[in-house]
Protein backbone atom coordinates (compact mmCIF):
# COMPACT_ATOMS: atom_id res chain seq x y z
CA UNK A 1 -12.42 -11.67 20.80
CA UNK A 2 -10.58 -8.84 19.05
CA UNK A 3 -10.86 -7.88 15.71
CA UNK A 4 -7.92 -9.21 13.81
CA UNK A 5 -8.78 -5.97 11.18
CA UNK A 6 -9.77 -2.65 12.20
CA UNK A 7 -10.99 0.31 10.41
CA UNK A 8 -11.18 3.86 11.37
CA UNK A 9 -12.50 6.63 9.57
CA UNK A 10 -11.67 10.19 10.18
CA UNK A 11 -11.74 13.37 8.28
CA UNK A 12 -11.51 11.92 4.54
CA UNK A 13 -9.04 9.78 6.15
CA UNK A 14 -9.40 5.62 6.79
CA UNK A 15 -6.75 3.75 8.83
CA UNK A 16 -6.92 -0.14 8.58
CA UNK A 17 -4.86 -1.86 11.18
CA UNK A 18 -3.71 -5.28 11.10
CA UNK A 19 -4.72 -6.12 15.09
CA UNK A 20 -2.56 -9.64 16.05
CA UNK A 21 0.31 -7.93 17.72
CA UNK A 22 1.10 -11.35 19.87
CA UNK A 23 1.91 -12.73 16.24
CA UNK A 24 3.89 -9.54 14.78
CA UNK A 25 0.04 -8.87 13.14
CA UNK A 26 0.62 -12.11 10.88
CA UNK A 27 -2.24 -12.19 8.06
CA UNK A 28 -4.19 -15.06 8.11
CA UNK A 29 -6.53 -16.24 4.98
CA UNK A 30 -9.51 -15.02 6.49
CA UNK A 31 -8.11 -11.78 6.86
CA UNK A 32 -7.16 -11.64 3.52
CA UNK A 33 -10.42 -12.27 2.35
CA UNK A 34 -11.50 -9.81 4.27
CA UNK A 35 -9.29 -6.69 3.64
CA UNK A 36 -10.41 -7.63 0.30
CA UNK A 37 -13.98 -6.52 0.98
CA UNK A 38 -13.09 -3.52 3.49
CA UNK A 39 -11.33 -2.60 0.44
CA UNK A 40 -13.99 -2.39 -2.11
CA UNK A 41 -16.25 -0.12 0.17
CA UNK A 42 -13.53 1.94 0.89
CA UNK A 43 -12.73 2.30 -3.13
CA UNK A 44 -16.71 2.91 -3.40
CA UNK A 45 -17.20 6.01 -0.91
CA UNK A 46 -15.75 8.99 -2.48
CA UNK A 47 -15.65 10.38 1.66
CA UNK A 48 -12.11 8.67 1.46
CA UNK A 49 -9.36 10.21 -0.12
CA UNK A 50 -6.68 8.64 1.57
CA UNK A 51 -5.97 4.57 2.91
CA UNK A 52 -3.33 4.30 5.77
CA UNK A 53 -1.89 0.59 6.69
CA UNK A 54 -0.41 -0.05 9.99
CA UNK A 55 0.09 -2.84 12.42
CA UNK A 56 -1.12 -2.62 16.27
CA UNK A 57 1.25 -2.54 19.11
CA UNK A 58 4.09 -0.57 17.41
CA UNK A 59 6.39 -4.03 17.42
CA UNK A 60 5.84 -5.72 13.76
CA UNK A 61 3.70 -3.36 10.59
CA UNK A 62 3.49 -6.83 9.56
CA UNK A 63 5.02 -10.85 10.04
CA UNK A 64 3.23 -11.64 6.65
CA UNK A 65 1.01 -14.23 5.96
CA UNK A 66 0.22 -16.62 8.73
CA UNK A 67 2.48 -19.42 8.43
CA UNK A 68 -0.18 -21.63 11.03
CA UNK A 69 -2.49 -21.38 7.72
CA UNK A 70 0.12 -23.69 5.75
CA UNK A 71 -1.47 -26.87 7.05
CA UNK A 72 -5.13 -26.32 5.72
CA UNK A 73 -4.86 -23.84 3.23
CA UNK A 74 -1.27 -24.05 1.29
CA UNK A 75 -0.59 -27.47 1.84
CA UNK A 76 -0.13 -28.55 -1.99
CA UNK A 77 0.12 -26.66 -5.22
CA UNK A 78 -3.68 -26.35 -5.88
CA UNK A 79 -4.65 -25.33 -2.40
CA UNK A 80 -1.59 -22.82 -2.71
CA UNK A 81 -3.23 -21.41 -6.41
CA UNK A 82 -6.47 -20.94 -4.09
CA UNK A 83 -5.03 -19.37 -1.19
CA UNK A 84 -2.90 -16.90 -3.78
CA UNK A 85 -6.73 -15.97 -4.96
CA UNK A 86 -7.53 -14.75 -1.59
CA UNK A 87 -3.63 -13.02 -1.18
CA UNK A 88 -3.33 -11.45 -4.39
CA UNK A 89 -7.01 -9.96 -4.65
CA UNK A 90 -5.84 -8.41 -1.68
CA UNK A 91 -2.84 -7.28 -2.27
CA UNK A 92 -4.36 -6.09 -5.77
CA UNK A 93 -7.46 -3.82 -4.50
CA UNK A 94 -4.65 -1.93 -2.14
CA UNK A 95 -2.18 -1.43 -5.42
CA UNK A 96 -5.45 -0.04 -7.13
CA UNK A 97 -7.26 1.81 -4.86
CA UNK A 98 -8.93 4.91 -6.11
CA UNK A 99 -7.31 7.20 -3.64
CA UNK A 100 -3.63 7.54 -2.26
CA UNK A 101 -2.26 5.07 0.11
CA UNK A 102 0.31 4.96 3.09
CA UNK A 103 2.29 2.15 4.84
CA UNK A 104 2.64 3.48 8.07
CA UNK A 105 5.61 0.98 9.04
CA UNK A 106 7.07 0.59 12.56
CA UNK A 107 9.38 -2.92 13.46
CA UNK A 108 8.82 -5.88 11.47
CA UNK A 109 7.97 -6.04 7.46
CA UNK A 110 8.63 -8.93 6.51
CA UNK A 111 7.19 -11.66 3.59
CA UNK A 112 3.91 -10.39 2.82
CA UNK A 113 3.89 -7.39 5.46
CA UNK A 114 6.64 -5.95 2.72
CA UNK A 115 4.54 -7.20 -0.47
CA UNK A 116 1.20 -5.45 0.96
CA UNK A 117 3.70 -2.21 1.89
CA UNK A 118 5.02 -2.54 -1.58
CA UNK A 119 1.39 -2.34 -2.74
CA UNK A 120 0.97 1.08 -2.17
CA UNK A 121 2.35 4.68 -3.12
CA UNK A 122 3.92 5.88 -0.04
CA UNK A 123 5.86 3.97 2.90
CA UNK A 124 6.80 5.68 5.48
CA UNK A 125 9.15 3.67 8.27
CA UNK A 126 10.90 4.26 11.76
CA UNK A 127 14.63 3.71 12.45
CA UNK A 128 13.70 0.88 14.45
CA UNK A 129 11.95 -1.41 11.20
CA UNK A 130 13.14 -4.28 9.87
CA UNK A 131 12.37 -5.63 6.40
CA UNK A 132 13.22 -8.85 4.38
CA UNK A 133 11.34 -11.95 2.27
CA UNK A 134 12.60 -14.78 4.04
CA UNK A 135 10.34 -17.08 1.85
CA UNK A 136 13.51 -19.01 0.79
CA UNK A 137 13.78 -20.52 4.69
CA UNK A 138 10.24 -22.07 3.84
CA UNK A 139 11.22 -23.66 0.48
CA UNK A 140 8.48 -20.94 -1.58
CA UNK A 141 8.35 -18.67 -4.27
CA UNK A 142 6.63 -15.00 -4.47
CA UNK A 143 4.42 -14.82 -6.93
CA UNK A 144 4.60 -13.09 -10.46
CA UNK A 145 2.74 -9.80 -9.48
CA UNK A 146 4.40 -9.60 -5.49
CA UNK A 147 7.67 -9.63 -7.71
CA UNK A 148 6.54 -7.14 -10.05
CA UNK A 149 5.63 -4.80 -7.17
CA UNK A 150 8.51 -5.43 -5.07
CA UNK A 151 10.59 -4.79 -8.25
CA UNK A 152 8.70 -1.22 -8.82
CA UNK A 153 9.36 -0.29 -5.95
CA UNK A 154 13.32 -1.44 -5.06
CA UNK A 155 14.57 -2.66 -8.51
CA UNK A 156 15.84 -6.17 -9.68
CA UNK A 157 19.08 -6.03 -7.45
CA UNK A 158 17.51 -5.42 -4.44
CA UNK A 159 14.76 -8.38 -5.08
CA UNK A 160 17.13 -11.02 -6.09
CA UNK A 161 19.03 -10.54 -2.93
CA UNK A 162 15.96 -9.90 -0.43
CA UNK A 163 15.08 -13.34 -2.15
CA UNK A 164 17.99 -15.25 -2.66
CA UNK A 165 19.68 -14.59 1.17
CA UNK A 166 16.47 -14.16 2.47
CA UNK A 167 18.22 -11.94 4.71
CA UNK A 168 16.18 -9.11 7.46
CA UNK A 169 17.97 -5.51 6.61
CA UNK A 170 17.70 -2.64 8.49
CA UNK A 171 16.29 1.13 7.68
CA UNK A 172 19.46 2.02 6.56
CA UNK A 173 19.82 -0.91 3.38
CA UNK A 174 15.77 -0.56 2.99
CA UNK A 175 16.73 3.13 2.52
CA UNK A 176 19.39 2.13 0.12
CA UNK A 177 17.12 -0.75 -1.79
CA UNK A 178 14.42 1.87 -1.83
CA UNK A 179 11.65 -0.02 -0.56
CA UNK A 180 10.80 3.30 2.11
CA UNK A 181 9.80 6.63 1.07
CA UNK A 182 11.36 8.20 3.83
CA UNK A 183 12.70 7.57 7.58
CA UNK A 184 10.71 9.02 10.85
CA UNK A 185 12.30 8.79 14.34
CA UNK A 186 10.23 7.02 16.17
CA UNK A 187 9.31 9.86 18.59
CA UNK A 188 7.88 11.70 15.23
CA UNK A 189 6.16 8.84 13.97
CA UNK A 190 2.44 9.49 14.80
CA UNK A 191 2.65 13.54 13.60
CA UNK A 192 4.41 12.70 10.87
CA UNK A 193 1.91 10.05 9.09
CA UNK A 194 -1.00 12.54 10.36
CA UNK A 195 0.52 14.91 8.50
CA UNK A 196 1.70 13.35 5.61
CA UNK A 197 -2.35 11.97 5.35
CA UNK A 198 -3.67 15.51 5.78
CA UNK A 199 -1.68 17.02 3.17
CA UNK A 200 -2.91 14.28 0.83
CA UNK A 201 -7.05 14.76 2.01
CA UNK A 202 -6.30 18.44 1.04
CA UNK A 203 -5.30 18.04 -2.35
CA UNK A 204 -7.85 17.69 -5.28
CA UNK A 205 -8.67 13.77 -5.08
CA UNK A 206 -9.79 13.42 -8.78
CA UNK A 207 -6.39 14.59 -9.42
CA UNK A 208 -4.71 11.83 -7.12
CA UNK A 209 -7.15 9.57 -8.65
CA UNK A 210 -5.62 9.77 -12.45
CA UNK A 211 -2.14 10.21 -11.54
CA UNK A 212 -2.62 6.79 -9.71
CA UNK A 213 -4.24 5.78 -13.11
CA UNK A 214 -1.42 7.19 -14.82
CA UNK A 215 1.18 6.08 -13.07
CA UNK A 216 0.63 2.74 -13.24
CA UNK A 217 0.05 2.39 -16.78
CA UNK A 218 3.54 3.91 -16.96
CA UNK A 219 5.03 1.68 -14.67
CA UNK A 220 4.30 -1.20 -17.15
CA UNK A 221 4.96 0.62 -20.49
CA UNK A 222 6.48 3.81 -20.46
CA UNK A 223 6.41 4.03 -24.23
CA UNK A 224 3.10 6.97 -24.33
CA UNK A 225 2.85 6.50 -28.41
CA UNK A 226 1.23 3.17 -27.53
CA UNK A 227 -1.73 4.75 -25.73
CA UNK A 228 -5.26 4.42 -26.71
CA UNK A 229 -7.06 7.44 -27.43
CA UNK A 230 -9.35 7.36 -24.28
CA UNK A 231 -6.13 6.52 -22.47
CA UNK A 232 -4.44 9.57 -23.71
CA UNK A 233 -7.56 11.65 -23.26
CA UNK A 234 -7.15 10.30 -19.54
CA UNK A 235 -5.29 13.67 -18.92
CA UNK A 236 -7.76 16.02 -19.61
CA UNK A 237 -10.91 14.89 -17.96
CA UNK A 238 -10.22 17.14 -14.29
CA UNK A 239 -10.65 20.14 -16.79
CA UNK A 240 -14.45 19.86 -16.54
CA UNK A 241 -14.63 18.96 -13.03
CA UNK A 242 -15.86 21.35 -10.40
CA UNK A 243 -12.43 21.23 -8.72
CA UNK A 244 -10.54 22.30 -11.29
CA UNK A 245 -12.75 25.51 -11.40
CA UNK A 246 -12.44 25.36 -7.80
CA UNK A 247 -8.49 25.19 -7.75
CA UNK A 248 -8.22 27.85 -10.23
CA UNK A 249 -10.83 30.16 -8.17
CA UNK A 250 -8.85 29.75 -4.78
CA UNK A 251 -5.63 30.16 -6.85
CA UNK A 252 -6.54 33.82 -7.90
CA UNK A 253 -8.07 34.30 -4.72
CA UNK A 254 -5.18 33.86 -2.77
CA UNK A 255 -7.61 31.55 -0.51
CA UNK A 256 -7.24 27.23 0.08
CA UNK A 257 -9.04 25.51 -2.33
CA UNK A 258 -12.02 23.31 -0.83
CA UNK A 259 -12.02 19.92 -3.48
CA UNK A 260 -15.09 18.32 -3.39
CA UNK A 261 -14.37 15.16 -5.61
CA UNK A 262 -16.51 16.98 -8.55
């Protein structure tokens, strides 16, 4: 049987791929219990300093969650509060991962394919993707933080009407709604996320790790005069890392810096 989830690791780099392309890689409950835990050893090796998400077969990122789940595990409002546990801790470990993350995105992401993308700090799409929350055509609702993300990342407007027509846009009104970084043909796709990874894996990953810090704390309250003083102090503690003296080093010596997460 294949692995619904699999996991590569490769220079700094770790690719997890959702692996049920005969179902547009739908997520079933298992699966999100079990991202959950690939997720907290990836957070714990400091080897990884970048997360990509894809979906096999080059058809569908991602259908969302398996709707064949509904009759065992989201059949009634408490089994649907337990299932969210299982979703949401998901869905939460990717939005806090210590290092930078990429949706690598080609065809289909939809429901909770597009809450998962919406999870992390860089999505990446082909032409050829389609995107859209059609939970309206089941009778649900997303839940509090899948809003919150969605709306970080696209804006009220574009939520309420992903929600309300749960209408499937193209690249062009995902472009426009902002839910993609930026657009790849599809002939680029593979050099481009390589790329884009290996760019990230060279930078200083301490670094990447407090901006991600940062910018999330923002993203809820911008307001800075609110800060705790350890918060604040946040800002200053690459300054007596190795890396910093490393950057600075290479900097003056006209050479690449080599970061070694110190």
């Amino acid at each position: 049987m294949n692995q619904p989830i699999l996991v590569n690791r490769s220079a700094h780099i770790a690719t997890i791929t959702f692996n049920r392309p005969e179902q547009r890689n739908a997520i079933s409950y298992e699966m999100w219990k079990s991202l959950s835990e690939i997720l907290a050893e990836l957070d714990a090796d400091t080897a990884v300093r970048c997360v990509v998400f894809r979906g096999a077969g080059g058809q569908a990122f991602s259908a969302g969650a398996d709707i064949k789940d509904f009759d065992e595990h989201r059949y009634d409002s408490t089994s649907a509060a337990r299932y969210a546990k299982a979703f949401e801790g998901a869905l939460d470990r990717v939005e806090k991962l210590r290092c930078p993350t990429i949706a690598a995105i080609q065809g289909f992401c939809v429901g909770g394919g597009l809450e998962l993308a919406s999870a992390t700090d860089i999505r990446i799409a082909t032409k050829s993707s389609r995107f859209g929350v059609p939970v309206n055509r089941l009778g649900l609702t997303a839940g509090w933080d899948e809003l919150r993300r969605m709306i970080a990342v696209a804006g009220v407007p574009a939520v309420k009407y992903l929600l309300l027509t749960g209408d499937i846009i193209d690249i062009e009104e995902a472009m426009r709604f902002g839910l993609v970084t930026s657009v790849v043909e599809d002939d680029d796709f593979e050099p481009t996320i390589e790329k884009l990874a290996s760019r990230i894996v060279a930078g200083a990953p301490l670094a990447a790790r407090d901006h991600k810090i940062m910018i999330q704390r923002l993203s809820v309250e911008p307001n800075t005069e609110t800060l705790s003083d350890e918060d604040f102090n946040l800002q200053f503690r690459v300054f007596d890392s190795a890396d910093f003296r490393e950057g600075v080093e290479a900097f003056n010596a006209k050479r690449r810096p080599e970061f070694t997460g110190e």
